[in-house]
PDB file of N, CA and C in Angstrom:
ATOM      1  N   UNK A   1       0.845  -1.185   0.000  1.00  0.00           N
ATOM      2  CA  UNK A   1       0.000   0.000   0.000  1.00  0.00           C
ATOM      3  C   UNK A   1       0.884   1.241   0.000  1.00  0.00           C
ATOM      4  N   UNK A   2       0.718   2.030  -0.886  1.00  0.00           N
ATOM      5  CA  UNK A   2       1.697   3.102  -0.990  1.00  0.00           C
ATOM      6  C   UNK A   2       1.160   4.330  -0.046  1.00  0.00           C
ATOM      7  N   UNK A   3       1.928   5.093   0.406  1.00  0.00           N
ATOM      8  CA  UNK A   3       1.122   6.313   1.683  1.00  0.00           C
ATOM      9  C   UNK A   3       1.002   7.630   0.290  1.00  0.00           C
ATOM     10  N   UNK A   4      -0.016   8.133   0.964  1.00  0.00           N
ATOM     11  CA  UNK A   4      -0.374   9.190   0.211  1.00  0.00           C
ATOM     12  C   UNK A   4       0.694  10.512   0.263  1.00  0.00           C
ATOM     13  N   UNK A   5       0.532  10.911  -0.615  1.00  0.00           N
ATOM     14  CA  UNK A   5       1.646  12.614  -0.720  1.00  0.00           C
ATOM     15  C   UNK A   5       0.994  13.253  -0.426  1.00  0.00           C
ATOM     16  N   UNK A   6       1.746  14.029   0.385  1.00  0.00           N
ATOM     17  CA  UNK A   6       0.870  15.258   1.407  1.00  0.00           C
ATOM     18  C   UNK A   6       0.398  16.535   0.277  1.00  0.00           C
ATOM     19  N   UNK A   7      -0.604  17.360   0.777  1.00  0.00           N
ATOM     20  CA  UNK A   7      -0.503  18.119  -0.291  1.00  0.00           C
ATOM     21  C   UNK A   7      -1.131  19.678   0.536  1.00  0.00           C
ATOM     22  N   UNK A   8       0.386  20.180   1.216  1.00  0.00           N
ATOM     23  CA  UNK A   8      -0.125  21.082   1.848  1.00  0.00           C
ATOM     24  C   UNK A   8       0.580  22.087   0.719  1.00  0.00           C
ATOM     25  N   UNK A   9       0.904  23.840   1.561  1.00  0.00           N
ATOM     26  CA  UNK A   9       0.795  24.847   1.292  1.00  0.00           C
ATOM     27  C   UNK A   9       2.159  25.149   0.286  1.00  0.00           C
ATOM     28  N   UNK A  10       3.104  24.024   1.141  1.00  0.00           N
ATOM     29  CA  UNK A  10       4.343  24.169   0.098  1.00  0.00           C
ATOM     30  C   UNK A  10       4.527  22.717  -1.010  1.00  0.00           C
ATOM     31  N   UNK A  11       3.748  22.348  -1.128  1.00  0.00           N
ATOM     32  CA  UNK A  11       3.688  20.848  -1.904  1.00  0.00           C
ATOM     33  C   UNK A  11       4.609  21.363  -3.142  1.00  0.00           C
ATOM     34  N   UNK A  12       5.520  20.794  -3.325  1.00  0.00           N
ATOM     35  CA  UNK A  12       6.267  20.720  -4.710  1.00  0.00           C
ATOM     36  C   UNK A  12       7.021  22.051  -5.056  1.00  0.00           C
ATOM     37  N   UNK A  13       7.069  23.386  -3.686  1.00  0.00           N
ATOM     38  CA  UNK A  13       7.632  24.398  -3.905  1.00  0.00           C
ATOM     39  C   UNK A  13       9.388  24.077  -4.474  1.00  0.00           C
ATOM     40  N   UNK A  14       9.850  23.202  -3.626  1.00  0.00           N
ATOM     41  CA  UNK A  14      11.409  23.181  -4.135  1.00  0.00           C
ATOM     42  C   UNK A  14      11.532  22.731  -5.194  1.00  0.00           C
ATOM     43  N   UNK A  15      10.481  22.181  -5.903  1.00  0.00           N
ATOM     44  CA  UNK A  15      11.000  21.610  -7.409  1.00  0.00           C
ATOM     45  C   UNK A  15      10.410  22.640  -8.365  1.00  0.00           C
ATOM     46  N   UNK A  16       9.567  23.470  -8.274  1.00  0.00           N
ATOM     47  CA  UNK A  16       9.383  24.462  -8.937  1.00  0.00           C
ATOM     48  C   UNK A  16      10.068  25.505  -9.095  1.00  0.00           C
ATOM     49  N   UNK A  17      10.285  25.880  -7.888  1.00  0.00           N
ATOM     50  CA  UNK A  17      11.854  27.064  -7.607  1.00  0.00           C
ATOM     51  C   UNK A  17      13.053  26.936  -8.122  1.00  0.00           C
ATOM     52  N   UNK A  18      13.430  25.466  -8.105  1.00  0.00           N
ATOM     53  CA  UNK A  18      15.063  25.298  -8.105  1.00  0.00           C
ATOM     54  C   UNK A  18      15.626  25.787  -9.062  1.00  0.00           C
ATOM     55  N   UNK A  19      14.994  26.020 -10.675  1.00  0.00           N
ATOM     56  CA  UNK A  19      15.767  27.038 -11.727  1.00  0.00           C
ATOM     57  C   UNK A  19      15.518  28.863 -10.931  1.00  0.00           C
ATOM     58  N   UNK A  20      14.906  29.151 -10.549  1.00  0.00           N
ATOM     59  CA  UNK A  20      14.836  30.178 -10.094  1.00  0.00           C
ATOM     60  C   UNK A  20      15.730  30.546  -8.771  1.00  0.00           C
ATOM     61  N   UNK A  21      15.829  30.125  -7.691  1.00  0.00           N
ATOM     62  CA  UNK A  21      16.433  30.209  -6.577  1.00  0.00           C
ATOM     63  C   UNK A  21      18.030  29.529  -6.758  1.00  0.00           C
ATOM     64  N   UNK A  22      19.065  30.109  -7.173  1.00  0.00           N
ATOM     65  CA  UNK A  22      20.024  29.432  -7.237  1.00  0.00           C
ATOM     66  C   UNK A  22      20.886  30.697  -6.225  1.00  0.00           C
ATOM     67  N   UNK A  23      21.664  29.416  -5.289  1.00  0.00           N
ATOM     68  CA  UNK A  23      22.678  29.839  -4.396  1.00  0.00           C
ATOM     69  C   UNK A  23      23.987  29.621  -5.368  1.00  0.00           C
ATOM     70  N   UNK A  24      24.197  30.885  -6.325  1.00  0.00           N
ATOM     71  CA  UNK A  24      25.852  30.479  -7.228  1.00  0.00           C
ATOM     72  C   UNK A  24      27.065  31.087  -6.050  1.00  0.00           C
ATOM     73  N   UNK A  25      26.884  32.813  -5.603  1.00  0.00           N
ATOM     74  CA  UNK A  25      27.997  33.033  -4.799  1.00  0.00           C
ATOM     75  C   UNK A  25      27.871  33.964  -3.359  1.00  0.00           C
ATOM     76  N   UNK A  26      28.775  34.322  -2.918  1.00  0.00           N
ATOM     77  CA  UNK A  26      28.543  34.982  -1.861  1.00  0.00           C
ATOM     78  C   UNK A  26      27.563  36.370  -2.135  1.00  0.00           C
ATOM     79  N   UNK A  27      26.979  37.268  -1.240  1.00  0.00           N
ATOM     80  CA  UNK A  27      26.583  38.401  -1.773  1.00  0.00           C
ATOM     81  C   UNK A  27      26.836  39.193  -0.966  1.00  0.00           C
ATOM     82  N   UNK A  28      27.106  40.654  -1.705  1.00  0.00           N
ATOM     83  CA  UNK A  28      27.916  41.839  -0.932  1.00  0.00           C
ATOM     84  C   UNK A  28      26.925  42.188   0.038  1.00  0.00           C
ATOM     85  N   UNK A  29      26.744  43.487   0.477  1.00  0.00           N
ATOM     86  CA  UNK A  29      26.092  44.324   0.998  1.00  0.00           C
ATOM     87  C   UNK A  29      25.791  45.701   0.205  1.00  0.00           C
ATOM     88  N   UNK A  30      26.262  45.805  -1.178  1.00  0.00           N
ATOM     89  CA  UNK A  30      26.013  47.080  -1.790  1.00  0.00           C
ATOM     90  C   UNK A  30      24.568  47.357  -2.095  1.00  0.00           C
ATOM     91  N   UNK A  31      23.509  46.139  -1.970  1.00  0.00           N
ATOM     92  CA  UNK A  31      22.352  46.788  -2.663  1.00  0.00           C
ATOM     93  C   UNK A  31      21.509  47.395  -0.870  1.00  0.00           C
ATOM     94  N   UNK A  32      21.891  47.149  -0.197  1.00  0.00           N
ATOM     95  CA  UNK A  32      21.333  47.680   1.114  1.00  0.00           C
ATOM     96  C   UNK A  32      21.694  49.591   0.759  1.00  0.00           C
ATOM     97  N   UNK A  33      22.662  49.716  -0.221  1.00  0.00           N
ATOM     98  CA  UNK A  33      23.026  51.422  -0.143  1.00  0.00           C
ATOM     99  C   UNK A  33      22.320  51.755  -1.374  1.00  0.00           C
ATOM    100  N   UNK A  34      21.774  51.292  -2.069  1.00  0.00           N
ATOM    101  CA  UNK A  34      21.074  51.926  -3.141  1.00  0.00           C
ATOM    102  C   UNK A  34      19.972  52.410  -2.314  1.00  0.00           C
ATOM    103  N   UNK A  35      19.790  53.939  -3.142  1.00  0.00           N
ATOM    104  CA  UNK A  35      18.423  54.241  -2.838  1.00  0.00           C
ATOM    105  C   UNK A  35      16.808  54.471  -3.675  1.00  0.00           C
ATOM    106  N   UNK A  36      16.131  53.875  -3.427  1.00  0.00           N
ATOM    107  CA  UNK A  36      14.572  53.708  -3.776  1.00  0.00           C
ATOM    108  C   UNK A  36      14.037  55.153  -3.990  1.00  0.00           C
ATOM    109  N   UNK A  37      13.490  55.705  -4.998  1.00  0.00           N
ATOM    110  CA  UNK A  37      12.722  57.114  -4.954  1.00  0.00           C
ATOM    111  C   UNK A  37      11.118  56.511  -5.321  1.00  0.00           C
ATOM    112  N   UNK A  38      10.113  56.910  -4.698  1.00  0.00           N
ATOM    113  CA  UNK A  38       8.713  56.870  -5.185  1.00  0.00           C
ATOM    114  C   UNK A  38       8.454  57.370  -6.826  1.00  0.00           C
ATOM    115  N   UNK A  39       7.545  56.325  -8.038  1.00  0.00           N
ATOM    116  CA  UNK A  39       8.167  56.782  -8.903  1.00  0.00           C
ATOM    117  C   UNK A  39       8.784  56.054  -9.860  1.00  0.00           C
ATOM    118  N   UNK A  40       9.933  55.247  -9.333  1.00  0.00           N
ATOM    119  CA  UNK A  40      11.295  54.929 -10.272  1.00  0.00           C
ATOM    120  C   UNK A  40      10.617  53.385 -10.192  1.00  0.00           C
ATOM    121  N   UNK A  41      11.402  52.929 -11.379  1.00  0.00           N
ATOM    122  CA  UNK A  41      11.188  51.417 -11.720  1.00  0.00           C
ATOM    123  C   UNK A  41      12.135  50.605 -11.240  1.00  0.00           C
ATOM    124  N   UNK A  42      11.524  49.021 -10.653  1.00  0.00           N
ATOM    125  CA  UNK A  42      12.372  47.985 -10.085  1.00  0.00           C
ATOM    126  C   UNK A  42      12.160  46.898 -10.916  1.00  0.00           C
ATOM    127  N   UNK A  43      13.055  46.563 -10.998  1.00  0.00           N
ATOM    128  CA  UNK A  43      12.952  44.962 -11.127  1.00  0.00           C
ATOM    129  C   UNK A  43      12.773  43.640  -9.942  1.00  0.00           C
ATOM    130  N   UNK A  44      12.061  42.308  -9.958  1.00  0.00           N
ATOM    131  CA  UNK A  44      12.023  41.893  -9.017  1.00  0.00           C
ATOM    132  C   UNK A  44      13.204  40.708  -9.200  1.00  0.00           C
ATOM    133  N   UNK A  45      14.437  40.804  -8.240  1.00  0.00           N
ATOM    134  CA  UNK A  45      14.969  39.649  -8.346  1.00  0.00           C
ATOM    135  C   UNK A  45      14.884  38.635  -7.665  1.00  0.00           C
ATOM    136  N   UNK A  46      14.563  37.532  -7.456  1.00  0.00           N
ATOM    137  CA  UNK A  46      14.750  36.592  -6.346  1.00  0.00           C
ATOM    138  C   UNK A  46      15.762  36.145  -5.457  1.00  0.00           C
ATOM    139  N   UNK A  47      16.382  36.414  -4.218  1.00  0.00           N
ATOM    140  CA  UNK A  47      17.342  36.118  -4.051  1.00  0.00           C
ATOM    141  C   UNK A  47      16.980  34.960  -2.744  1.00  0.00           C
ATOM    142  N   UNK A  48      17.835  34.014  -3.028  1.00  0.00           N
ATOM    143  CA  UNK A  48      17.739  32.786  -2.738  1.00  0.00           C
ATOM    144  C   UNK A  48      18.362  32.905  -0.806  1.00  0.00           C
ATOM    145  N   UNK A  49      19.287  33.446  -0.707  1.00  0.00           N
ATOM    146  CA  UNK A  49      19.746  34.080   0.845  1.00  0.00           C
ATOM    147  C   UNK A  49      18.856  34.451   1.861  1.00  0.00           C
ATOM    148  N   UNK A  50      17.459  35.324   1.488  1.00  0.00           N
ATOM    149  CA  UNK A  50      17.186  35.807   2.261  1.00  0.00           C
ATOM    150  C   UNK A  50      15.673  35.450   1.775  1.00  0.00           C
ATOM    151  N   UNK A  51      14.889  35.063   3.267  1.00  0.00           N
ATOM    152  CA  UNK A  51      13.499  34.360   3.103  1.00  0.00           C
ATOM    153  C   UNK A  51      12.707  35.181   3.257  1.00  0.00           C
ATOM    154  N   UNK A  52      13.402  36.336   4.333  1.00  0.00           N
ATOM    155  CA  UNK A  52      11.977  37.351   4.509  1.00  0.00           C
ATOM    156  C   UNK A  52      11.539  38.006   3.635  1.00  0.00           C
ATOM    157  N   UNK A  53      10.411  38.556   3.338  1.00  0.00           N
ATOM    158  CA  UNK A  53      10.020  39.520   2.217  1.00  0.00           C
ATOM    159  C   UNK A  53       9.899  38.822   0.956  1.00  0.00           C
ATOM    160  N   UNK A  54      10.058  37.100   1.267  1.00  0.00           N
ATOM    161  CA  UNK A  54      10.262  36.926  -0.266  1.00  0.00           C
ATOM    162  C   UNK A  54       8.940  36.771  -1.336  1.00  0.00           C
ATOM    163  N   UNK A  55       8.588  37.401  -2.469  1.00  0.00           N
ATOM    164  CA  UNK A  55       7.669  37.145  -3.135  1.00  0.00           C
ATOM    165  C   UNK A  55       7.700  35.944  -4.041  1.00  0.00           C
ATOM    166  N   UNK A  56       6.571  36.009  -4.498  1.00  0.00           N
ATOM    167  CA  UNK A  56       5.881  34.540  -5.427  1.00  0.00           C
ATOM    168  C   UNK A  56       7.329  34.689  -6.282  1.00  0.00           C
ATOM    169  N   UNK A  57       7.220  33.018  -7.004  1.00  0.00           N
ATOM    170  CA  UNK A  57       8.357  32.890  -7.877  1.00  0.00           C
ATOM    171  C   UNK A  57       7.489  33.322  -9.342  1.00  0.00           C
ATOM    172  N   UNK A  58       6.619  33.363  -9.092  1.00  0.00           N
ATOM    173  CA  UNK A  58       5.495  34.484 -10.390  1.00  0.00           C
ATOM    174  C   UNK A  58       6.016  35.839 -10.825  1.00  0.00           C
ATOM    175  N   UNK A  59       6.479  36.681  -9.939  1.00  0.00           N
ATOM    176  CA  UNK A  59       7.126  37.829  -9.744  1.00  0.00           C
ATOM    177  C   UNK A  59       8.371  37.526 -10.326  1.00  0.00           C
ATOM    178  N   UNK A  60       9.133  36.608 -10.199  1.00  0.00           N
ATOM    179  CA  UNK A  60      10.454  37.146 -10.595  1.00  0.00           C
ATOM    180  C   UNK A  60      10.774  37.249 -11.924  1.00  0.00           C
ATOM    181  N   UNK A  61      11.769  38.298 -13.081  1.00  0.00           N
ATOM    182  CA  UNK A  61      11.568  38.796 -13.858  1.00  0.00           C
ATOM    183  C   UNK A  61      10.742  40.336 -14.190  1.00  0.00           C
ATOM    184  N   UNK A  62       9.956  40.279 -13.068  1.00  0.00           N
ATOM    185  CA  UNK A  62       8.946  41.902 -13.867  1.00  0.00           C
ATOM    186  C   UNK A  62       8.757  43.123 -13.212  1.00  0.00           C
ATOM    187  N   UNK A  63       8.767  43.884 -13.539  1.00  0.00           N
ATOM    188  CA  UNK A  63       9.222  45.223 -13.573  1.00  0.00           C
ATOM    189  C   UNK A  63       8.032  45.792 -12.654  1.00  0.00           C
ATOM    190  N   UNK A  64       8.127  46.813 -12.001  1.00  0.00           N
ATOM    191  CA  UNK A  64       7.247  47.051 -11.504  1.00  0.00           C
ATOM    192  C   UNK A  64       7.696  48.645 -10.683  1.00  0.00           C
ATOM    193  N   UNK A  65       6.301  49.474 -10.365  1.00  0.00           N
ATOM    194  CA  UNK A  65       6.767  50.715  -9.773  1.00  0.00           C
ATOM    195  C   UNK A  65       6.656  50.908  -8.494  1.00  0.00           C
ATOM    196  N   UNK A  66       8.026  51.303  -8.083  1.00  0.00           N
ATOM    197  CA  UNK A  66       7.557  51.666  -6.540  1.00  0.00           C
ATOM    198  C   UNK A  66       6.345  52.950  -6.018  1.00  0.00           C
ATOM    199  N   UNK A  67       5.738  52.311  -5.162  1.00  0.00           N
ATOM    200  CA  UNK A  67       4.390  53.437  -4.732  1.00  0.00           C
ATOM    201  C   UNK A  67       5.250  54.171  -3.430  1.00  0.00           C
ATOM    202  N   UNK A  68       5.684  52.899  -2.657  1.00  0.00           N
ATOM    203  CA  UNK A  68       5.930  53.348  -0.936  1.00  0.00           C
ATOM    204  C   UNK A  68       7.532  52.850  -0.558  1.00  0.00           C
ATOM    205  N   UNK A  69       8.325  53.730  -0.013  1.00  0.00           N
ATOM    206  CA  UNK A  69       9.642  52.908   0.658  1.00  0.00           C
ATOM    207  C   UNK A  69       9.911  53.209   1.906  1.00  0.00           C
ATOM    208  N   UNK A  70      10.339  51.941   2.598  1.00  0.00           N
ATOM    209  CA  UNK A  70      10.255  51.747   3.898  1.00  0.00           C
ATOM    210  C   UNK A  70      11.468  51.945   4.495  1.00  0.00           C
ATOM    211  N   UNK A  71      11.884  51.665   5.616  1.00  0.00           N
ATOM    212  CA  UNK A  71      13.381  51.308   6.130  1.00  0.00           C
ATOM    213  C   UNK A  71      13.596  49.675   5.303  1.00  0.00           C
ATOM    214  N   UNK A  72      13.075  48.559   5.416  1.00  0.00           N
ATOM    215  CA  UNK A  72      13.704  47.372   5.020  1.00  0.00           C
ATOM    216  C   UNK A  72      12.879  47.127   3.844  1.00  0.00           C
ATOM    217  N   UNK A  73      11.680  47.338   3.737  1.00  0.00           N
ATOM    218  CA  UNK A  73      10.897  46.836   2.654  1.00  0.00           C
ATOM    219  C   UNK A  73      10.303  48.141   1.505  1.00  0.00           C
ATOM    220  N   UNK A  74       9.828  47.824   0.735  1.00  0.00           N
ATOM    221  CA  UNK A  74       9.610  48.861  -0.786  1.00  0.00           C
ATOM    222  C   UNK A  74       8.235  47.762  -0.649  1.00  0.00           C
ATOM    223  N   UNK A  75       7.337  48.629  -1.690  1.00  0.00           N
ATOM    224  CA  UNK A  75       6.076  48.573  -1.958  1.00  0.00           C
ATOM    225  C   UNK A  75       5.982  49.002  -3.479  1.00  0.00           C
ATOM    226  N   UNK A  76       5.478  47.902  -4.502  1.00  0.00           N
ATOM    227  CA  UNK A  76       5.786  47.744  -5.415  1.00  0.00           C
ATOM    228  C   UNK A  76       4.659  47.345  -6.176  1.00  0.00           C
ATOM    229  N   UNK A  77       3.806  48.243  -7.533  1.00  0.00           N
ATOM    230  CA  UNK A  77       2.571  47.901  -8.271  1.00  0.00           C
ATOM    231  C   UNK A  77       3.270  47.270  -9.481  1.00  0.00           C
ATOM    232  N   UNK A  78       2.879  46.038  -9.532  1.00  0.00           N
ATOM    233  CA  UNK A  78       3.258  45.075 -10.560  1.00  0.00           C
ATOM    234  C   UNK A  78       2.452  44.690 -11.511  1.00  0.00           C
ATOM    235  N   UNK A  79       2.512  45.037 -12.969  1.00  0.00           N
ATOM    236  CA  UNK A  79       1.352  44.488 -13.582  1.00  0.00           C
ATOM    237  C   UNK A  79       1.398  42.687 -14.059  1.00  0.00           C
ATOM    238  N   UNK A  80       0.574  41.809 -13.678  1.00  0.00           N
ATOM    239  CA  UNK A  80       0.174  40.651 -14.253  1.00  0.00           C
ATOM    240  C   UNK A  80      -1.224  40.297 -14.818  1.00  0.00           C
ATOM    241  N   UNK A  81      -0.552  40.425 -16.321  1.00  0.00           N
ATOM    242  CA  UNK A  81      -2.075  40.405 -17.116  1.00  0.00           C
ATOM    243  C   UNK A  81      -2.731  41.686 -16.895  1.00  0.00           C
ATOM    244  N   UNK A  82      -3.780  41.794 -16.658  1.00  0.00           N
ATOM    245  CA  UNK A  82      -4.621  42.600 -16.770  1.00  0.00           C
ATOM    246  C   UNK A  82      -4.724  43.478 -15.739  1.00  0.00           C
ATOM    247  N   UNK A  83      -4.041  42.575 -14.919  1.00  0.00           N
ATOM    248  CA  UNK A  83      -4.459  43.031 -13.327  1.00  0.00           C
ATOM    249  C   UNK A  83      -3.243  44.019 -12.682  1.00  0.00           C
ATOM    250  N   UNK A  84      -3.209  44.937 -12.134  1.00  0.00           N
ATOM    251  CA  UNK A  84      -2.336  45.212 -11.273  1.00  0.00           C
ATOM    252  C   UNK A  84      -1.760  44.786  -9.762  1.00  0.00           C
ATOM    253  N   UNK A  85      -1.014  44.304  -8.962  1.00  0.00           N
ATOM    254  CA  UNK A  85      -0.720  43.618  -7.944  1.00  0.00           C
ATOM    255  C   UNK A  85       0.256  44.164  -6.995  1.00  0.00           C
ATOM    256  N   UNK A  86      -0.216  44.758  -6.090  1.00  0.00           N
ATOM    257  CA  UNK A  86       0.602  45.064  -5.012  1.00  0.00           C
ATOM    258  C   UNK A  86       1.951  44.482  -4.118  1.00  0.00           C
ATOM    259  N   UNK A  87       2.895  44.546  -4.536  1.00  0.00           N
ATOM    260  CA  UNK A  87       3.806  43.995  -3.827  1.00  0.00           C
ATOM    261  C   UNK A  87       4.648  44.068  -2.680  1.00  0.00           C
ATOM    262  N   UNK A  88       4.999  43.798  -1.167  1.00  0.00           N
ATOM    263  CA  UNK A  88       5.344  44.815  -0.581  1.00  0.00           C
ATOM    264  C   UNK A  88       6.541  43.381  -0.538  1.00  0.00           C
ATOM    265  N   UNK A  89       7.967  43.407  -0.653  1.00  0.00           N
ATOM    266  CA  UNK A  89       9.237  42.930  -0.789  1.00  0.00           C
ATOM    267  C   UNK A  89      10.318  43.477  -0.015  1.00  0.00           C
ATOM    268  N   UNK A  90      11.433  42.655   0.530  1.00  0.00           N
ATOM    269  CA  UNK A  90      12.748  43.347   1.128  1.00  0.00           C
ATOM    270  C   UNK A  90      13.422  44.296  -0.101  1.00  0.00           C
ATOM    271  N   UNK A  91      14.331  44.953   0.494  1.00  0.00           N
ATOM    272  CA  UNK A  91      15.529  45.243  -0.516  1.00  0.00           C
ATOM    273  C   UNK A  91      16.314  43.901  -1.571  1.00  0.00           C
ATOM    274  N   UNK A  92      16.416  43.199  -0.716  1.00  0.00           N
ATOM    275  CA  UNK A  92      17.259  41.768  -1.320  1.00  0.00           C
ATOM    276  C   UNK A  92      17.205  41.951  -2.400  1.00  0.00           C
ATOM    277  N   UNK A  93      15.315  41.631  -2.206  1.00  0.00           N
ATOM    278  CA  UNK A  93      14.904  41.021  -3.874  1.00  0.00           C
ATOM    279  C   UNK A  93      14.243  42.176  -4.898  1.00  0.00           C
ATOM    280  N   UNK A  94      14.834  43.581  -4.948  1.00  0.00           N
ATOM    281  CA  UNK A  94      14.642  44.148  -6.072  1.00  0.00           C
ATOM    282  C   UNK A  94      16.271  44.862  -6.665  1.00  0.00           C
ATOM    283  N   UNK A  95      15.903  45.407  -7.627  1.00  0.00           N
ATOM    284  CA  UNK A  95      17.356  46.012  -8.325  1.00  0.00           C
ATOM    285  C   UNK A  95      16.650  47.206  -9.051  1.00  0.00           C
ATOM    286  N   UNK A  96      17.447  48.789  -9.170  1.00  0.00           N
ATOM    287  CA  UNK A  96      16.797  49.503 -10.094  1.00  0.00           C
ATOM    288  C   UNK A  96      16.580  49.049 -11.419  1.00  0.00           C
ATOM    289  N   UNK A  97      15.505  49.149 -12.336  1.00  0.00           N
ATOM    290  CA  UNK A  97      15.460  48.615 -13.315  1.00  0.00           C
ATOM    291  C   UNK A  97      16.442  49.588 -14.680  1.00  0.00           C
ATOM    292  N   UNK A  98      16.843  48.762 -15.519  1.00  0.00           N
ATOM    293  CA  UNK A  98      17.541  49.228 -15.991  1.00  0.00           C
ATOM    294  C   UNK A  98      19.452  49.760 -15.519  1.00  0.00           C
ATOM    295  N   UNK A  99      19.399  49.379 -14.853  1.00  0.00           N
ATOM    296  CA  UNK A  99      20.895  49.422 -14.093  1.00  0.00           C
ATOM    297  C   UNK A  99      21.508  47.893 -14.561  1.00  0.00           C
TER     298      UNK A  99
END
């Protein structure tokens, strides 16, 4: 009798992620000194280091505008499809877009 596969909230997250979340090298501290203006465009990157703040692996790749910036976290309107989507993310995981 084979046992059933669980099928909770993270069911099959690490095999979906693993092209996305890659640990290749160490990471500095330079993007903690960039600064965020209300306005300017981000990109969302995923960074695999740091769990807090982290958004959907849906997000990563797309561009999006900051509305609000915080001390640790940015607030970020992302369009998917049709829809617009609020994002609120660490520093980690964005980069100015176009940089």
């Amino acid at each position: 009798m084979a046992t059933k596969k669980s099928s909770g909230r993270s069911h099959g997250f690490k095999h979906k992620s693993r092209s996305v979340m890659k640990k290749d090298s160490p990471r500095g501290v330079s993007f903690l000194l960039r600064e965020y203006k209300e306005g300017q465009q981000a990109l969302v990157i995923i960074d695999p280091r740091q769990h807090k703040g982290l958004p959907h692996r849906r997000y990563h790749g797309k561009v999006g505008m900051i509305t609000n910036v915080g001390r640790r976290a940015v607030t970020l309107d992302v369009k998917l499809g049709n829809k617009s989507k609020t994002l609120i993310t660490r520093l980690d995981h964005i980069k100015p877009f176009g940089v």
